[in-house]
N, C-alpha and C. Protein backbone atom coordinates (compact mmCIF):
# COMPACT_ATOMS: atom_id res chain seq x y z
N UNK A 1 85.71 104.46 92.24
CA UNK A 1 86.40 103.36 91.56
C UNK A 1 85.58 102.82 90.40
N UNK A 2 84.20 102.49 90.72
CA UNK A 2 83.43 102.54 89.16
C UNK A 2 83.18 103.36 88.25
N UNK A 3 83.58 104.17 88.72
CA UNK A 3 83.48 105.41 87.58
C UNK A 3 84.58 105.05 86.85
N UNK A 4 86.10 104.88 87.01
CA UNK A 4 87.41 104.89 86.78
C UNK A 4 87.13 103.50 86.10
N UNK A 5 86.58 102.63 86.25
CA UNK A 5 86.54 101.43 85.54
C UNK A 5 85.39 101.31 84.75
N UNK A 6 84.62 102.24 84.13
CA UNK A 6 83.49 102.20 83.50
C UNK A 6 84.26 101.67 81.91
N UNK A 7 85.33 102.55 81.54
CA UNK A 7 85.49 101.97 79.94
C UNK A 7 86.62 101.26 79.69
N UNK A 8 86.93 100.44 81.10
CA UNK A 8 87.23 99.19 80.86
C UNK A 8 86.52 98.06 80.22
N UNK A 9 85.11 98.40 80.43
CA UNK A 9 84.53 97.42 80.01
C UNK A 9 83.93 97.12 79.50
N UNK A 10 83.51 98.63 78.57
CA UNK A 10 83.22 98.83 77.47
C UNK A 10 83.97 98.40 76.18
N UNK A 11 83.12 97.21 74.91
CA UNK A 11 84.06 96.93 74.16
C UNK A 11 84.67 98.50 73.00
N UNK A 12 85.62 98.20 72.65
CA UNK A 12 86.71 99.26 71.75
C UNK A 12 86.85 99.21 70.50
N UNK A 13 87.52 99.88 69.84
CA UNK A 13 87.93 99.38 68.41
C UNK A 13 89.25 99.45 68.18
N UNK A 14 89.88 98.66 69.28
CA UNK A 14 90.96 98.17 68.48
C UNK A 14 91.75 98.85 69.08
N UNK A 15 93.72 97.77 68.93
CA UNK A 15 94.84 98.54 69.06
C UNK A 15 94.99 100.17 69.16
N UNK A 16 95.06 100.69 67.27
CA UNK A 16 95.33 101.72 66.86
C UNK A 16 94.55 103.10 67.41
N UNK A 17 93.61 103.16 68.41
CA UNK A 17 92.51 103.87 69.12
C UNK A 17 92.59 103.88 70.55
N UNK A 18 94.26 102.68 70.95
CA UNK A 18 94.06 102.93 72.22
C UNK A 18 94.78 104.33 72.69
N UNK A 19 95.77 104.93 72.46
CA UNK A 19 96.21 106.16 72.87
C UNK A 19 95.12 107.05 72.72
N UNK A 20 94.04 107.74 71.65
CA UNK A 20 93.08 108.36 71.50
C UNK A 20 91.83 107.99 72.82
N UNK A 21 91.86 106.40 72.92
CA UNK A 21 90.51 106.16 73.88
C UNK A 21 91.22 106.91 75.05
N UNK A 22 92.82 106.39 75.24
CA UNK A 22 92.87 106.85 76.72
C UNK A 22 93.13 108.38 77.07
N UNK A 23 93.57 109.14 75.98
CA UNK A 23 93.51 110.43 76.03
C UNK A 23 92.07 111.41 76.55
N UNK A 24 90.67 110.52 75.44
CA UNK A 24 89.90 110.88 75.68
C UNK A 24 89.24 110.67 77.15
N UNK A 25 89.63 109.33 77.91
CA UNK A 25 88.71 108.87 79.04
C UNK A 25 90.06 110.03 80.07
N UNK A 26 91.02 110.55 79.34
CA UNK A 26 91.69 111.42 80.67
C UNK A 26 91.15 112.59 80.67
N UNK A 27 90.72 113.08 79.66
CA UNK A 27 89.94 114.58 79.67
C UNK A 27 88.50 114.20 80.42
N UNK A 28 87.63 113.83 80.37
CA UNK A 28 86.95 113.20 80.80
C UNK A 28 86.87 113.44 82.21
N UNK A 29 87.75 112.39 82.85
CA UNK A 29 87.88 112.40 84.23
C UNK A 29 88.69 113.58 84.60
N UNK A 30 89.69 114.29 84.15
CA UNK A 30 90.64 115.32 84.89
C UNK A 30 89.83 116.64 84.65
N UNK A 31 88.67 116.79 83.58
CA UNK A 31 88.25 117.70 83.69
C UNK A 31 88.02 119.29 84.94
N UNK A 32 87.55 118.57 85.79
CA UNK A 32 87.37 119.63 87.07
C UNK A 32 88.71 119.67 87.82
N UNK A 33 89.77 118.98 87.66
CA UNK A 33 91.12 119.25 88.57
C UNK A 33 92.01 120.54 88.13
N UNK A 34 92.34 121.07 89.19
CA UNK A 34 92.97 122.03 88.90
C UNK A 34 94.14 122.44 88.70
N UNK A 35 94.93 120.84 88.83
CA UNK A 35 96.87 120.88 88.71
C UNK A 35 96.87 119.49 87.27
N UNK A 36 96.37 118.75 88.26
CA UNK A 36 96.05 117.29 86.95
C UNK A 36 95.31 117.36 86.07
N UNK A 37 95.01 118.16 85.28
CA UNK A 37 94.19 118.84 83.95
C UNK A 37 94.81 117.99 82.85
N UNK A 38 93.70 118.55 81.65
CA UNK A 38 93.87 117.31 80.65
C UNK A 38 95.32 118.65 79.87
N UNK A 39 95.33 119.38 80.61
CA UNK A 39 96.12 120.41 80.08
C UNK A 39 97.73 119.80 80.19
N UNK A 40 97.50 119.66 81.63
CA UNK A 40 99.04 118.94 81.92
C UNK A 40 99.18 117.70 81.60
N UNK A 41 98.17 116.86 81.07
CA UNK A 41 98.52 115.25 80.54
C UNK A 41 99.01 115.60 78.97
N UNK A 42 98.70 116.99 78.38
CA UNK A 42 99.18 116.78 76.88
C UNK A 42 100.47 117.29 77.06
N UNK A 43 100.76 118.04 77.63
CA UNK A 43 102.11 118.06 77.88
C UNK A 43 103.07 117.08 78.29
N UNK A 44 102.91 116.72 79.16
CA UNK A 44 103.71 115.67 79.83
C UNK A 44 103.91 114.31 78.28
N UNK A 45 102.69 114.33 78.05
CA UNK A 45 102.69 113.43 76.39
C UNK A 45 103.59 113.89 75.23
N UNK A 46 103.50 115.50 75.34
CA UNK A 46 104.23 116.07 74.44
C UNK A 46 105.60 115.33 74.87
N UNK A 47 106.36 115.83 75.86
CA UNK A 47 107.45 115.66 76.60
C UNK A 47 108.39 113.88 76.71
N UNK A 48 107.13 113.35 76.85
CA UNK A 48 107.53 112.07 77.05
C UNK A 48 107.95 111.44 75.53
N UNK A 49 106.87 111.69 74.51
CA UNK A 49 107.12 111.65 72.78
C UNK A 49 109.01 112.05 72.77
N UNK A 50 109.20 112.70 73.09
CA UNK A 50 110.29 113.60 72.57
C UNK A 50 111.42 113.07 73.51
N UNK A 51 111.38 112.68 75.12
CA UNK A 51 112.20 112.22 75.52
C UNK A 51 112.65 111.08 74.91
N UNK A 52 111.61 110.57 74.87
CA UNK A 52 111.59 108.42 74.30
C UNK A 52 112.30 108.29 73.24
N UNK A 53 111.87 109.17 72.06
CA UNK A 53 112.61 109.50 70.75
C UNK A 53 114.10 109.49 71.04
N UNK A 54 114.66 110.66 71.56
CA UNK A 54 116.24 110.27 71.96
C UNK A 54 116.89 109.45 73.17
N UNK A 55 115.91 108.89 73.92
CA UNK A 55 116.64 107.86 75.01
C UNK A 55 116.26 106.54 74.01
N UNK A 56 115.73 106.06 72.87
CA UNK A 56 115.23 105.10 72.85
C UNK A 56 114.66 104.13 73.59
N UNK A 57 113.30 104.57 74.24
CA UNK A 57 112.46 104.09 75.32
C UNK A 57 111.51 103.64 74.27
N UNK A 58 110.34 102.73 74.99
CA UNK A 58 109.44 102.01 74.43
C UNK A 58 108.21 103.17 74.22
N UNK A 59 108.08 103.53 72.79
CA UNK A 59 107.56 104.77 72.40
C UNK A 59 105.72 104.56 73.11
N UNK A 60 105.49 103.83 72.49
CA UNK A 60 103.87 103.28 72.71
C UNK A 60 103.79 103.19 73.77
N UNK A 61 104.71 102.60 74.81
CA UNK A 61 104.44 102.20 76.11
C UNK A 61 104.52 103.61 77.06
N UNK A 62 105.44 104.28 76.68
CA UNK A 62 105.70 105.73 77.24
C UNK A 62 104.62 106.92 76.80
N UNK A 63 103.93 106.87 76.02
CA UNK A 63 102.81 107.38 75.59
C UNK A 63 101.38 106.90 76.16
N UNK A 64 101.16 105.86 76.33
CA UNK A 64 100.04 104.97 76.97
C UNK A 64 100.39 105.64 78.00
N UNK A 65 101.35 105.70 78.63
CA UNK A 65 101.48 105.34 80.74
C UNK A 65 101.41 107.60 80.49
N UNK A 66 101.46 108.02 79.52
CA UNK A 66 101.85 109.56 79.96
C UNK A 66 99.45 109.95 79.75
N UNK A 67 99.37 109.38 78.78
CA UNK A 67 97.63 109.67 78.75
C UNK A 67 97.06 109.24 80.27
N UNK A 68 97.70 108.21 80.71
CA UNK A 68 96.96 107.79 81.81
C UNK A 68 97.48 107.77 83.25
N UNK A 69 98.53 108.67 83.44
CA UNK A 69 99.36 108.58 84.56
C UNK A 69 99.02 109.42 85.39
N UNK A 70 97.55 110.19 85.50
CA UNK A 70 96.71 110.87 86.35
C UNK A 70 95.18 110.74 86.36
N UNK A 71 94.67 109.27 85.94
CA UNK A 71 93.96 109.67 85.47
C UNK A 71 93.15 109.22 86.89
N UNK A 72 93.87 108.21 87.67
CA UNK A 72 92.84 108.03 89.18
C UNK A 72 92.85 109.26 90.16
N UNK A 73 93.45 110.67 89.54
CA UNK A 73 93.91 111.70 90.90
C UNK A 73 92.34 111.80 91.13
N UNK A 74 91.47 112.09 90.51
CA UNK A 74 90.11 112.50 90.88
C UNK A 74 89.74 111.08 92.20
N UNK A 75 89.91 109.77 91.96
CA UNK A 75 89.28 109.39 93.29
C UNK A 75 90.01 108.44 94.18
N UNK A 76 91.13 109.21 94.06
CA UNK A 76 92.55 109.10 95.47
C UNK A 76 93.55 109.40 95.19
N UNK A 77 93.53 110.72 95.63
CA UNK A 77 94.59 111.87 95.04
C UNK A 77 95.89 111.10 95.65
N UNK A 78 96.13 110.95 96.86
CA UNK A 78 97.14 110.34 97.76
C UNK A 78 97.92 109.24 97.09
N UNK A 79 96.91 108.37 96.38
CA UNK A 79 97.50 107.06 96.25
C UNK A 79 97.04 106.77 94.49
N UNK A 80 97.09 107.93 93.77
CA UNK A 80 96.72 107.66 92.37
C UNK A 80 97.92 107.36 91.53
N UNK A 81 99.09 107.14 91.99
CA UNK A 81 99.67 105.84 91.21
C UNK A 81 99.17 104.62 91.25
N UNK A 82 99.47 104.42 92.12
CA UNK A 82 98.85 102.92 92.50
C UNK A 82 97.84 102.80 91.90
N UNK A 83 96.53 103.21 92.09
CA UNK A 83 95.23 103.20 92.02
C UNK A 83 95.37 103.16 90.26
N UNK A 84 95.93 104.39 89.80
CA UNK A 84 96.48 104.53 88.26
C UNK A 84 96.81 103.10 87.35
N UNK A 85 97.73 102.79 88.17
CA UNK A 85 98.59 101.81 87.68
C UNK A 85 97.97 100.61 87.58
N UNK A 86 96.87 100.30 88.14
CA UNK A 86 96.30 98.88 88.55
C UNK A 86 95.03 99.60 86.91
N UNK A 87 94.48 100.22 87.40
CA UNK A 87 93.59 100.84 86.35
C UNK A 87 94.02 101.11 84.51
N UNK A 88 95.36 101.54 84.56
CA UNK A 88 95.81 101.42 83.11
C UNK A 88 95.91 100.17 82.84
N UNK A 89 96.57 99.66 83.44
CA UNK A 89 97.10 97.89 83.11
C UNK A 89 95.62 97.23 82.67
N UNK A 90 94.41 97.37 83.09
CA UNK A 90 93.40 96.72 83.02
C UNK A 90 92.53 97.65 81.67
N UNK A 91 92.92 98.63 81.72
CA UNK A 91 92.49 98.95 80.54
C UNK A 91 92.74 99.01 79.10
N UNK A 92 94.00 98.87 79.24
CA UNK A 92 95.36 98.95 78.39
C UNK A 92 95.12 97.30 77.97
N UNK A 93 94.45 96.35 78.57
CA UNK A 93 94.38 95.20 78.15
C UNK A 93 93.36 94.87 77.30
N UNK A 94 92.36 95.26 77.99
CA UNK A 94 91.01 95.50 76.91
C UNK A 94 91.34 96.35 75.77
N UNK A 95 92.00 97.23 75.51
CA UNK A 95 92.15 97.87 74.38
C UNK A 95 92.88 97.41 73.45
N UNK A 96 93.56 95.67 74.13
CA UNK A 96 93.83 94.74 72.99
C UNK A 96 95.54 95.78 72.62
N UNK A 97 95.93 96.50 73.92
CA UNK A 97 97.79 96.70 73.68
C UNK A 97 98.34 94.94 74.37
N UNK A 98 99.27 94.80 73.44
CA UNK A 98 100.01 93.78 74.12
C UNK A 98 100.05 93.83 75.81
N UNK A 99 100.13 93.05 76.43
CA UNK A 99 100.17 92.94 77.88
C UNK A 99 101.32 93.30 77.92
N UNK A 100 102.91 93.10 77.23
CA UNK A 100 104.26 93.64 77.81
C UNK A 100 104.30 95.11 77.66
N UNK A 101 103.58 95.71 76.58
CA UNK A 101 103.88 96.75 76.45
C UNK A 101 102.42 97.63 77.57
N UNK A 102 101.46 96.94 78.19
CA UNK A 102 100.78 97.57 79.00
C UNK A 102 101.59 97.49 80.43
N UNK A 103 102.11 96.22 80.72
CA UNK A 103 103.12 96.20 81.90
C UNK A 103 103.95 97.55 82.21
N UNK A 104 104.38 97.33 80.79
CA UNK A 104 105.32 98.51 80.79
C UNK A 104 104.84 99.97 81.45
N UNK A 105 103.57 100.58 81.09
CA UNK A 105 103.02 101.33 80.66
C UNK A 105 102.79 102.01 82.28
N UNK A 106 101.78 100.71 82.77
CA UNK A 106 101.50 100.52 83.97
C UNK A 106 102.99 100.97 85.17
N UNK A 107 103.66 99.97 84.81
CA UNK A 107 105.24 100.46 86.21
C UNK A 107 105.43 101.55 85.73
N UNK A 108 105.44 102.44 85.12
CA UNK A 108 105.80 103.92 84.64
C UNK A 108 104.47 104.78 85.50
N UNK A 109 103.51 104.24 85.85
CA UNK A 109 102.69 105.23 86.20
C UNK A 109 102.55 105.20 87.49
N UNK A 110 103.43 104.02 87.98
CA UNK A 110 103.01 103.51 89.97
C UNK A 110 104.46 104.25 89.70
N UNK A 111 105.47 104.24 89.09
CA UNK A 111 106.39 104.66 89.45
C UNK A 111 106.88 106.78 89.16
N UNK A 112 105.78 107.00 88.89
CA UNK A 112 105.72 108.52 88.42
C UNK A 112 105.98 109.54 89.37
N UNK A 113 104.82 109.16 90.63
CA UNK A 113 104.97 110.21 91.64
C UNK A 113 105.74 110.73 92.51
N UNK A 114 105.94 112.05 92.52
CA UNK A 114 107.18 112.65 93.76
C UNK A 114 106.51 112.61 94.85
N UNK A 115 105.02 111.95 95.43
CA UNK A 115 104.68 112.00 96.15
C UNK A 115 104.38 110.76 97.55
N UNK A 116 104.89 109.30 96.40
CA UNK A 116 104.94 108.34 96.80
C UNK A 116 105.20 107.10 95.52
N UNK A 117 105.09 105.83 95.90
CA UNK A 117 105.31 104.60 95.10
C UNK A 117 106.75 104.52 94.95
N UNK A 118 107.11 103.41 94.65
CA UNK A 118 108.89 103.43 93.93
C UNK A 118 109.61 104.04 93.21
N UNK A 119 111.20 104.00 93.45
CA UNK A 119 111.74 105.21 92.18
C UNK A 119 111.54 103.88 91.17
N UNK A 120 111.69 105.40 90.15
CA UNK A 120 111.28 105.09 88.49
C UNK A 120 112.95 104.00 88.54
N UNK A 121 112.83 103.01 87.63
CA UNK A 121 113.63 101.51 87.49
C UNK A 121 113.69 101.94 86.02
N UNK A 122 113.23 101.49 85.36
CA UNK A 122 113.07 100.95 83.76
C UNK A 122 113.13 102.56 82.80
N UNK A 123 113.56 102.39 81.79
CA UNK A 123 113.79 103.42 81.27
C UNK A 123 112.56 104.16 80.80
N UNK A 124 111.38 103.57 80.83
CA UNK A 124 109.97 104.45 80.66
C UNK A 124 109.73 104.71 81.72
N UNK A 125 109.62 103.85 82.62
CA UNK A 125 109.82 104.76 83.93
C UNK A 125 110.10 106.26 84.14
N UNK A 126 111.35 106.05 83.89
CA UNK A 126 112.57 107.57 83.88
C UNK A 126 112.10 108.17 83.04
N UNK A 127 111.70 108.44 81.81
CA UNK A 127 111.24 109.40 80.83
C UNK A 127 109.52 110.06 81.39
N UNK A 128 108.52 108.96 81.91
CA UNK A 128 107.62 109.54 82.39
C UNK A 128 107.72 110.30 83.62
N UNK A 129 108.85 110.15 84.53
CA UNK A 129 109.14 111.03 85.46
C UNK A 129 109.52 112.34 85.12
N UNK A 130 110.45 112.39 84.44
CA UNK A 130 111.18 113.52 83.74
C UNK A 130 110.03 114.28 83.01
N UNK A 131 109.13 113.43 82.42
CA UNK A 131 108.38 114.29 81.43
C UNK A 131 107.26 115.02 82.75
N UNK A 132 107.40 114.45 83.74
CA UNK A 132 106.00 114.97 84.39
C UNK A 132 106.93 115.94 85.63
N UNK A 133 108.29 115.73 85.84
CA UNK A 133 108.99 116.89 86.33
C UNK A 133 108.99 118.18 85.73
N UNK A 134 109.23 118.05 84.64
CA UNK A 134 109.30 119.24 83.32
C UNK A 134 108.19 120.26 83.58
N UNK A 135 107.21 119.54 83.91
CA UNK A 135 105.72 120.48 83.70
C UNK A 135 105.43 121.09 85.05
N UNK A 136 106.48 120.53 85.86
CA UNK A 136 105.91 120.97 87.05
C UNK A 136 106.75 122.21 87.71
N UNK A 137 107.93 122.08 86.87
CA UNK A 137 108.81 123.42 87.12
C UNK A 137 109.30 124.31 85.69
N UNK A 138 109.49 125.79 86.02
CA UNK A 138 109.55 126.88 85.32
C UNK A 138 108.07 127.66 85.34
N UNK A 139 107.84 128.45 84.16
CA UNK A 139 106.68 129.56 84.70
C UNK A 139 105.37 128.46 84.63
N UNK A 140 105.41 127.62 84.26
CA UNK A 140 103.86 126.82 84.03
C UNK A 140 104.22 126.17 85.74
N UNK A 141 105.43 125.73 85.81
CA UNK A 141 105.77 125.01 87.61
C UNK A 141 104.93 125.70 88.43
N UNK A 142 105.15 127.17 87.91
CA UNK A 142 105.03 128.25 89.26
C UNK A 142 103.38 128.23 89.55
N UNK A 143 102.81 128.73 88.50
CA UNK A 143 101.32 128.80 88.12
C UNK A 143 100.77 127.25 88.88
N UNK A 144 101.24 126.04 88.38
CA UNK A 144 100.92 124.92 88.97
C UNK A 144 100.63 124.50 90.45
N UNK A 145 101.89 125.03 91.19
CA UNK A 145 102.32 125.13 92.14
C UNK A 145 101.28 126.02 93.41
N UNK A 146 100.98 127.12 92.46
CA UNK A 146 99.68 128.29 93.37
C UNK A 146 98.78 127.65 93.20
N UNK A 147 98.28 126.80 92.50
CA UNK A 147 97.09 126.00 92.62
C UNK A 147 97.31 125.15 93.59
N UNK A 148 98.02 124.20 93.66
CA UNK A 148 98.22 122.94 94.31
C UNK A 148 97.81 123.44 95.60
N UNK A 149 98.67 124.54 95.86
CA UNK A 149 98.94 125.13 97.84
C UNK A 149 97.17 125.81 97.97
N UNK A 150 97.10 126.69 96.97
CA UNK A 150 95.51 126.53 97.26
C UNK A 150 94.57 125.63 97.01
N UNK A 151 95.03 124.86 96.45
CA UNK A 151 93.89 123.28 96.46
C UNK A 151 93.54 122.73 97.53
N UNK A 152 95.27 122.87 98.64
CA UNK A 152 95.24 122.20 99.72
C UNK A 152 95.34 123.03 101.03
N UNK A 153 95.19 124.65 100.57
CA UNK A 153 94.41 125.46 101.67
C UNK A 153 95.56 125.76 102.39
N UNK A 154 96.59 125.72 101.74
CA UNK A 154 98.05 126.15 102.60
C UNK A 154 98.79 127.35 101.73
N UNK A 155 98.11 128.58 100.82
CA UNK A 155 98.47 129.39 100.73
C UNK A 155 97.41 130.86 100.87
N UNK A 156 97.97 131.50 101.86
CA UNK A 156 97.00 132.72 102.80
C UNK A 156 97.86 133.67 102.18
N UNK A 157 99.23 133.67 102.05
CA UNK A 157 100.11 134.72 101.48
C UNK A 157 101.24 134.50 100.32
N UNK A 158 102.02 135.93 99.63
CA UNK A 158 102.65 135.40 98.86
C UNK A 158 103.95 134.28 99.44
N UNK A 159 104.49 134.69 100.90
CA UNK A 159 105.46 134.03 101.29
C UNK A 159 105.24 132.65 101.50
N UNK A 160 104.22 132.04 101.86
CA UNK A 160 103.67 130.58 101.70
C UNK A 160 104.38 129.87 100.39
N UNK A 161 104.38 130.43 99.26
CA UNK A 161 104.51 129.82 98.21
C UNK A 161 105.74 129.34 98.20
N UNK A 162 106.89 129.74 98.79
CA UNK A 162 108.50 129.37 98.78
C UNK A 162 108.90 128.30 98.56
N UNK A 163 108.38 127.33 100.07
CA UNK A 163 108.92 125.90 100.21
C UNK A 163 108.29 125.20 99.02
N UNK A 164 107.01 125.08 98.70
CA UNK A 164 106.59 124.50 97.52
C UNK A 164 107.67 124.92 96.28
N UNK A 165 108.01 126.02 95.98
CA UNK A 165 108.72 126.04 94.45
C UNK A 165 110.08 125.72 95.22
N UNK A 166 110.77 126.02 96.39
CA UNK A 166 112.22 125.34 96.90
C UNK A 166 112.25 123.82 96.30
N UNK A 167 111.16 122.86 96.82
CA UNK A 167 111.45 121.52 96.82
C UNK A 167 111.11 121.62 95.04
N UNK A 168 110.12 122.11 94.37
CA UNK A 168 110.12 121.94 92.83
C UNK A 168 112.10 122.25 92.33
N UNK A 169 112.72 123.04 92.74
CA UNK A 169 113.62 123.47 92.15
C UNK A 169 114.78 122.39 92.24
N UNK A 170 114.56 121.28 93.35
CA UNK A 170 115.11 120.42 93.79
C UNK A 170 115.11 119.38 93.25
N UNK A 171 114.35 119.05 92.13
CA UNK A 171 113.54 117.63 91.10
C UNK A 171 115.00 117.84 90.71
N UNK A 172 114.95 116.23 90.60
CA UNK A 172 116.18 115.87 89.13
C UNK A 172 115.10 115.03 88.60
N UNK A 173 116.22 115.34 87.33
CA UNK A 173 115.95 114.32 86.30
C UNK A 173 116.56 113.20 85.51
N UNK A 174 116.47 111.85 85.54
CA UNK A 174 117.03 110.51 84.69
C UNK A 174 117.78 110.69 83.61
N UNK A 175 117.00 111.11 82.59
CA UNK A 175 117.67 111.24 81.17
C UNK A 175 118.20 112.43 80.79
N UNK A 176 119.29 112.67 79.74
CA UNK A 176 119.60 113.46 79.52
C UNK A 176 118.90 114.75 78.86
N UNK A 177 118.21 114.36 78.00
CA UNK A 177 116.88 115.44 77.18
C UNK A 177 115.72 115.74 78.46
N UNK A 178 115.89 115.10 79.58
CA UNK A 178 115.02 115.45 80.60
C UNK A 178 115.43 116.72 81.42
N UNK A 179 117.48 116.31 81.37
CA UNK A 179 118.09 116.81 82.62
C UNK A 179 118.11 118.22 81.74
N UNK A 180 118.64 118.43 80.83
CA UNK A 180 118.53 119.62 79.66
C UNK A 180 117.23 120.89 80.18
N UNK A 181 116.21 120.36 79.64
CA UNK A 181 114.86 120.87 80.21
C UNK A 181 114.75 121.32 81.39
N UNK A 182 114.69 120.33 82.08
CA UNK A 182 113.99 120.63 83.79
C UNK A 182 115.23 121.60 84.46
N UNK A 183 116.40 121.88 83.71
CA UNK A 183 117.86 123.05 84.42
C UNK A 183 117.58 123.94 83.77
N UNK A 184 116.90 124.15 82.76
CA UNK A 184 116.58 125.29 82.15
C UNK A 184 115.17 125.99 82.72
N UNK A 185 114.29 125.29 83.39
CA UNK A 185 113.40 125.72 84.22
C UNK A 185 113.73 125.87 85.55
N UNK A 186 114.55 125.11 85.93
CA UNK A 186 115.00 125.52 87.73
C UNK A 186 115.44 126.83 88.03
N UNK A 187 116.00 127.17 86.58
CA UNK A 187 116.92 128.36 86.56
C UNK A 187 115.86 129.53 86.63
N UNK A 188 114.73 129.52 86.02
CA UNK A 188 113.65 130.56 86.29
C UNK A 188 112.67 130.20 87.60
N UNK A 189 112.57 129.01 88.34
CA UNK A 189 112.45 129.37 89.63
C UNK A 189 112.78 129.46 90.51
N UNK A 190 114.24 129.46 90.57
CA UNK A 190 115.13 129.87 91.80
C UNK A 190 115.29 131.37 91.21
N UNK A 191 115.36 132.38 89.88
CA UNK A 191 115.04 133.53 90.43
C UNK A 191 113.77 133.90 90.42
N UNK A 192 112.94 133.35 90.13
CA UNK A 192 111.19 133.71 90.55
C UNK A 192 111.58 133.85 92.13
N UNK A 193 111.87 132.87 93.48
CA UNK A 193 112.24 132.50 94.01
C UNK A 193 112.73 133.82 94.88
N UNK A 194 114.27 134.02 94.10
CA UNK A 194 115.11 135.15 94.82
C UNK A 194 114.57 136.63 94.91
N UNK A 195 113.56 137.04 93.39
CA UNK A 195 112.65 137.96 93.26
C UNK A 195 111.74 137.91 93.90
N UNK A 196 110.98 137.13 94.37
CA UNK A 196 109.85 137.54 95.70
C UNK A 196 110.25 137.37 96.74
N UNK A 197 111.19 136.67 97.48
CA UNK A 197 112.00 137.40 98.44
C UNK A 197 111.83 138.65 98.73
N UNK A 198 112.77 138.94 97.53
CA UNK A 198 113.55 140.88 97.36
C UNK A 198 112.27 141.28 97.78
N UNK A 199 111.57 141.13 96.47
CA UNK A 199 110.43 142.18 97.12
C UNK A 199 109.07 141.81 98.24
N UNK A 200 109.47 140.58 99.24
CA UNK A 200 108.82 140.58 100.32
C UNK A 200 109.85 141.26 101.30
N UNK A 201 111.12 141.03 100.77
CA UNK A 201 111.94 141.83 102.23
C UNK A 201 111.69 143.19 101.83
N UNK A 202 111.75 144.13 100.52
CA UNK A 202 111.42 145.72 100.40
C UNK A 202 110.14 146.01 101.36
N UNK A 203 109.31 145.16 101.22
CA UNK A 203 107.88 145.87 101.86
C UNK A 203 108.17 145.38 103.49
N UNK A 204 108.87 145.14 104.20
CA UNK A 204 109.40 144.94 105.44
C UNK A 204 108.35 143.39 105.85
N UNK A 205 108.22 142.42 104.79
CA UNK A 205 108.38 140.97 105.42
C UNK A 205 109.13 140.61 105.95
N UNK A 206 108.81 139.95 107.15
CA UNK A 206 109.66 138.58 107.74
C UNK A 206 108.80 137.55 107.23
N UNK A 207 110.32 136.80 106.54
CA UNK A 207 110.78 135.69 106.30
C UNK A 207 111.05 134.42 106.65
């Protein structure tokens, strides 16, 4: 937790440096993770930019909460919204963003996870969900996905991998430029999906 709050409290330069500070303090910390990478925070940034643009969501605020909406997984993977969310808000303040638009920023990041916290409410909310659904399904899903199950020591074979991409294929999404995307990726892992099947049933797997 002091690590995660070290450049809170460090003074800044200013507004216009806070998306850059928090980009930088996410590479930083996500460095050694192997699903929450600073790889998947520029994406999800990419994603969220582009949703916000056509839902008209709070651009700054949806950008802030997408740099920092993993950035506590390193020290409580379980509960790194929360942990996230309390942590952006406090940093996001020192960096001298308006407090409404760090509020904002903040409920978008307690509200992100498919793994726990509240459904997404507010329309940044919904765009940071969507944007962080997006990344988690189609061929980058899949790749994601073999990490995760070996992160957490629950893939020994290829058939292991199923239920993990089943429930990925199962994400919806809020907005419309979200729902667009994330059906155009479901569609390549439900047949990723039907293709390793096939060819676990050819080599005489049970299923």
């Amino acid at each position: 937790m002091l690590s995660l709050l070290t450049f809170i409290l460090e003074p800044r330069g200013g507004r216009l440096s806070a998306l850059s500070e928090a980009l930088k303090e996410a590479e930083k910390k996500l460095s050694e993770e192997l699903v929450a990478t600073p790889g998947h925070v520029r994406r999800v940034l990419f994603w969220c930019e582009k949703i916000a643009r056509e839902e008209g969501a709070d651009l700054e605020a949806v950008k802030l909460a997408a740099a920092l909406h993993d950035i506590a997984v390193p020290e409580d993977r379980a509960m790194h919204y929360e942990l996230g969310a309390k942590v952006a808000l406090e940093a996001l303040t020192k960096l001298g963003v308006p407090r409404e638009v760090a509020e904002k920023a903040a409920h978008a990041i307690r509200a992100h996870s498919r793994y726990g916290g509240p459904d997404p409410e507010t329309l940044e909310d919904k765009v940071l969900w969507d944007a962080d659904c997006i990344d988690a399904c189609g061929a980058i899903g899949v790749i994601r996905a073999v990490l995760r199950e070996l992160q957490a020591s629950r893939l020994r074979e290829p058939k292991d991998i199923i239920p993990a991409l089943e429930k990925i294929a199962s994400l919806k999404a809020y907005t419309r430029a979200g729902r667009e995307e994330l059906e155009r990726r479901r569609s390549f892992i439900l047949k990723f999906i039907e293709e390793l099947k096939r060819e676990l049933a050819a080599s005489g797997e049970q299923l």
